[in-house]
C-alpha atoms as a PDB file:
ATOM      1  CA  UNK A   1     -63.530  71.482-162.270  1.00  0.00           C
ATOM      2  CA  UNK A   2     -65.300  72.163-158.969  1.00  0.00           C
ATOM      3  CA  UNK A   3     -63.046  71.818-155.610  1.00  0.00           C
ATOM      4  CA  UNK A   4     -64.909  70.131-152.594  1.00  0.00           C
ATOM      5  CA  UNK A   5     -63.901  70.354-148.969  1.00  0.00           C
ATOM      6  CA  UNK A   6     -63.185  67.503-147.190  1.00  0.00           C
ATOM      7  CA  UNK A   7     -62.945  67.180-143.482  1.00  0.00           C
ATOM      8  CA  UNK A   8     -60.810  64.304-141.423  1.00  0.00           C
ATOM      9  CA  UNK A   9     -61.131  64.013-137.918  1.00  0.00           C
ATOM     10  CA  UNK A  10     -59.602  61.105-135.816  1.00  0.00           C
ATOM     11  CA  UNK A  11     -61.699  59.533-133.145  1.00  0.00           C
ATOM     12  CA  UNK A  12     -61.464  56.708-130.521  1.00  0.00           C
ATOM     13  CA  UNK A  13     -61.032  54.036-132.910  1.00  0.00           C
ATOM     14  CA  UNK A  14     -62.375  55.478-136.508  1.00  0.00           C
ATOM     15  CA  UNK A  15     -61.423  58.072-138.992  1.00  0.00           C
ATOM     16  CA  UNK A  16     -64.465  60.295-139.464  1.00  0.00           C
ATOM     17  CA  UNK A  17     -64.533  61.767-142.942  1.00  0.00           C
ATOM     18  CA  UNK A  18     -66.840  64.724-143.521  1.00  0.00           C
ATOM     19  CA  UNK A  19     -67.656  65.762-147.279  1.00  0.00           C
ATOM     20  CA  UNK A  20     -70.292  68.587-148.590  1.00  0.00           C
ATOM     21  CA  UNK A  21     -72.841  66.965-150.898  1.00  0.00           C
ATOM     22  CA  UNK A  22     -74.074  63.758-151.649  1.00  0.00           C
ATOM     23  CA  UNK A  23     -72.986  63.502-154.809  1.00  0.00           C
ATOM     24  CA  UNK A  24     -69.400  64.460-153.733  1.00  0.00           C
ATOM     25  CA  UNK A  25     -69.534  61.981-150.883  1.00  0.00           C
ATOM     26  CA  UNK A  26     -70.555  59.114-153.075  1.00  0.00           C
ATOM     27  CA  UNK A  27     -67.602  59.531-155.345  1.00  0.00           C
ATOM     28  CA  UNK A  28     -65.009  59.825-152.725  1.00  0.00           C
ATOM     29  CA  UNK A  29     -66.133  56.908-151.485  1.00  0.00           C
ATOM     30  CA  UNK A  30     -66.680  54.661-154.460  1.00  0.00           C
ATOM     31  CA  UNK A  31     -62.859  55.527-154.964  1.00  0.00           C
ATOM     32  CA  UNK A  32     -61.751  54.913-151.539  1.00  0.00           C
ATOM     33  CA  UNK A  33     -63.259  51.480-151.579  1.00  0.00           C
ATOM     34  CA  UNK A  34     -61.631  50.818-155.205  1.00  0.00           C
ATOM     35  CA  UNK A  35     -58.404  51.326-152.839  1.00  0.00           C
ATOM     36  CA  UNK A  36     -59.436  48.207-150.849  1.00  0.00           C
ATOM     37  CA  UNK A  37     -60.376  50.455-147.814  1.00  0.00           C
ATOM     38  CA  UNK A  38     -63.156  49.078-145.684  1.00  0.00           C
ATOM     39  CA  UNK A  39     -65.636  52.236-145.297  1.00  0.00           C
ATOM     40  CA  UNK A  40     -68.947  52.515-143.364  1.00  0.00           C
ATOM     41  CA  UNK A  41     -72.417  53.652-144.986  1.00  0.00           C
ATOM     42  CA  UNK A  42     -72.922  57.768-145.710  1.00  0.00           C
ATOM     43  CA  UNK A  43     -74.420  58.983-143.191  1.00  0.00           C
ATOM     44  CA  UNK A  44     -76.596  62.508-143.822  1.00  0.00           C
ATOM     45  CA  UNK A  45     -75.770  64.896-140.848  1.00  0.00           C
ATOM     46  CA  UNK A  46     -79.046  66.638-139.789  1.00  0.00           C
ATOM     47  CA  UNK A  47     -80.214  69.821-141.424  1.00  0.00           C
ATOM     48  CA  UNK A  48     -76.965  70.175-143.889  1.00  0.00           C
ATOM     49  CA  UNK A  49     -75.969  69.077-147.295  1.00  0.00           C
ATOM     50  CA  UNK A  50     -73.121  67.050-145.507  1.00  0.00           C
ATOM     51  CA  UNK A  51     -72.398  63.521-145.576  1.00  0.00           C
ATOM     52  CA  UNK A  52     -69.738  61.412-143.599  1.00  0.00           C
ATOM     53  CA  UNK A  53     -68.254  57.800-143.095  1.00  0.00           C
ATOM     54  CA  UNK A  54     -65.868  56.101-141.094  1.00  0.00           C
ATOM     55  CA  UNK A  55     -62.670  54.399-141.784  1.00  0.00           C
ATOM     56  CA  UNK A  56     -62.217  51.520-139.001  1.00  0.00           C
ATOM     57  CA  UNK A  57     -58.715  52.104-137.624  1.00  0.00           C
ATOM     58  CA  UNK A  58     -57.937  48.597-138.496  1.00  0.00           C
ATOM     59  CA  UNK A  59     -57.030  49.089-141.537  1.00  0.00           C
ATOM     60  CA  UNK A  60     -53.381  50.851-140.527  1.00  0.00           C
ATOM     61  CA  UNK A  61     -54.609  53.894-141.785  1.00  0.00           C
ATOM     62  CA  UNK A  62     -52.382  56.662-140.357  1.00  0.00           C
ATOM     63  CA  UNK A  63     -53.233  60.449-141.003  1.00  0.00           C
ATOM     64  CA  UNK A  64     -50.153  60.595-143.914  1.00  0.00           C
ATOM     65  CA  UNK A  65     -51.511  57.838-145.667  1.00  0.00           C
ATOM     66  CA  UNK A  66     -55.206  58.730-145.680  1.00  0.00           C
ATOM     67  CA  UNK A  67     -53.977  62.617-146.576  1.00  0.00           C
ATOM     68  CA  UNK A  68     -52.342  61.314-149.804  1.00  0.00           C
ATOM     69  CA  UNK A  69     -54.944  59.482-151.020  1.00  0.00           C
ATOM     70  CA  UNK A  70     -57.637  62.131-150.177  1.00  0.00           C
ATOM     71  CA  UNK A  71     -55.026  63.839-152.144  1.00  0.00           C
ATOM     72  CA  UNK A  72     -54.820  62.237-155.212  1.00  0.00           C
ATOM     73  CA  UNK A  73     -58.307  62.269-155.639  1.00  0.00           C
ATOM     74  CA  UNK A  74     -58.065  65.667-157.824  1.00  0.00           C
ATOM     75  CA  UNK A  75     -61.190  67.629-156.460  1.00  0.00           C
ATOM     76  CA  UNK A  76     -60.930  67.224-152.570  1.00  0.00           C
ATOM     77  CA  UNK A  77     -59.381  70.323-150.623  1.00  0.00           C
ATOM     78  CA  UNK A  78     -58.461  68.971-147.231  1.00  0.00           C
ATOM     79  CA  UNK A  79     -60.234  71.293-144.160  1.00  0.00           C
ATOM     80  CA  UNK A  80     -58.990  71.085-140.705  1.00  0.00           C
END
């Protein structure tokens, strides 16, 4: 099983979520949004493999909750 970073940064009023590969990003989405979580389009960051989304703070996402289920999803290593 291959381990993926993940990285979760807080903004004004979104949680950005940073993963390494499309593929990757893809799946932690699709699982995210089996969660009922309202998630933006990936967005490619110029000139890397990365991807990222947003989570609209709406959805009474504090950083606990969103760590757990980044965490259950078995491949994701959380980077800060």
């Amino acid at each position: 099983m291959i381990t993926y970073s993940v990285r979760l940064q807080q903004y004004q009023t979104d949680w950005h979520i940073t993963v390494g590969g499309h593929r990757n990003a893809v799946k932690l989405r699709d699982k995210l949004r089996r969660q009922g979580i309202a998630i933006s389009r990936l967005q490619e960051l110029d000139g890397t493999a990365n991807y990222s989304f947003r989570i609209p703070r709406n959805n009474h996402m504090d950083r606990f909750r969103l760590q757990k289920l980044l965490g259950d999803h078995c491949q994701v290593r959380l980077v800060w």
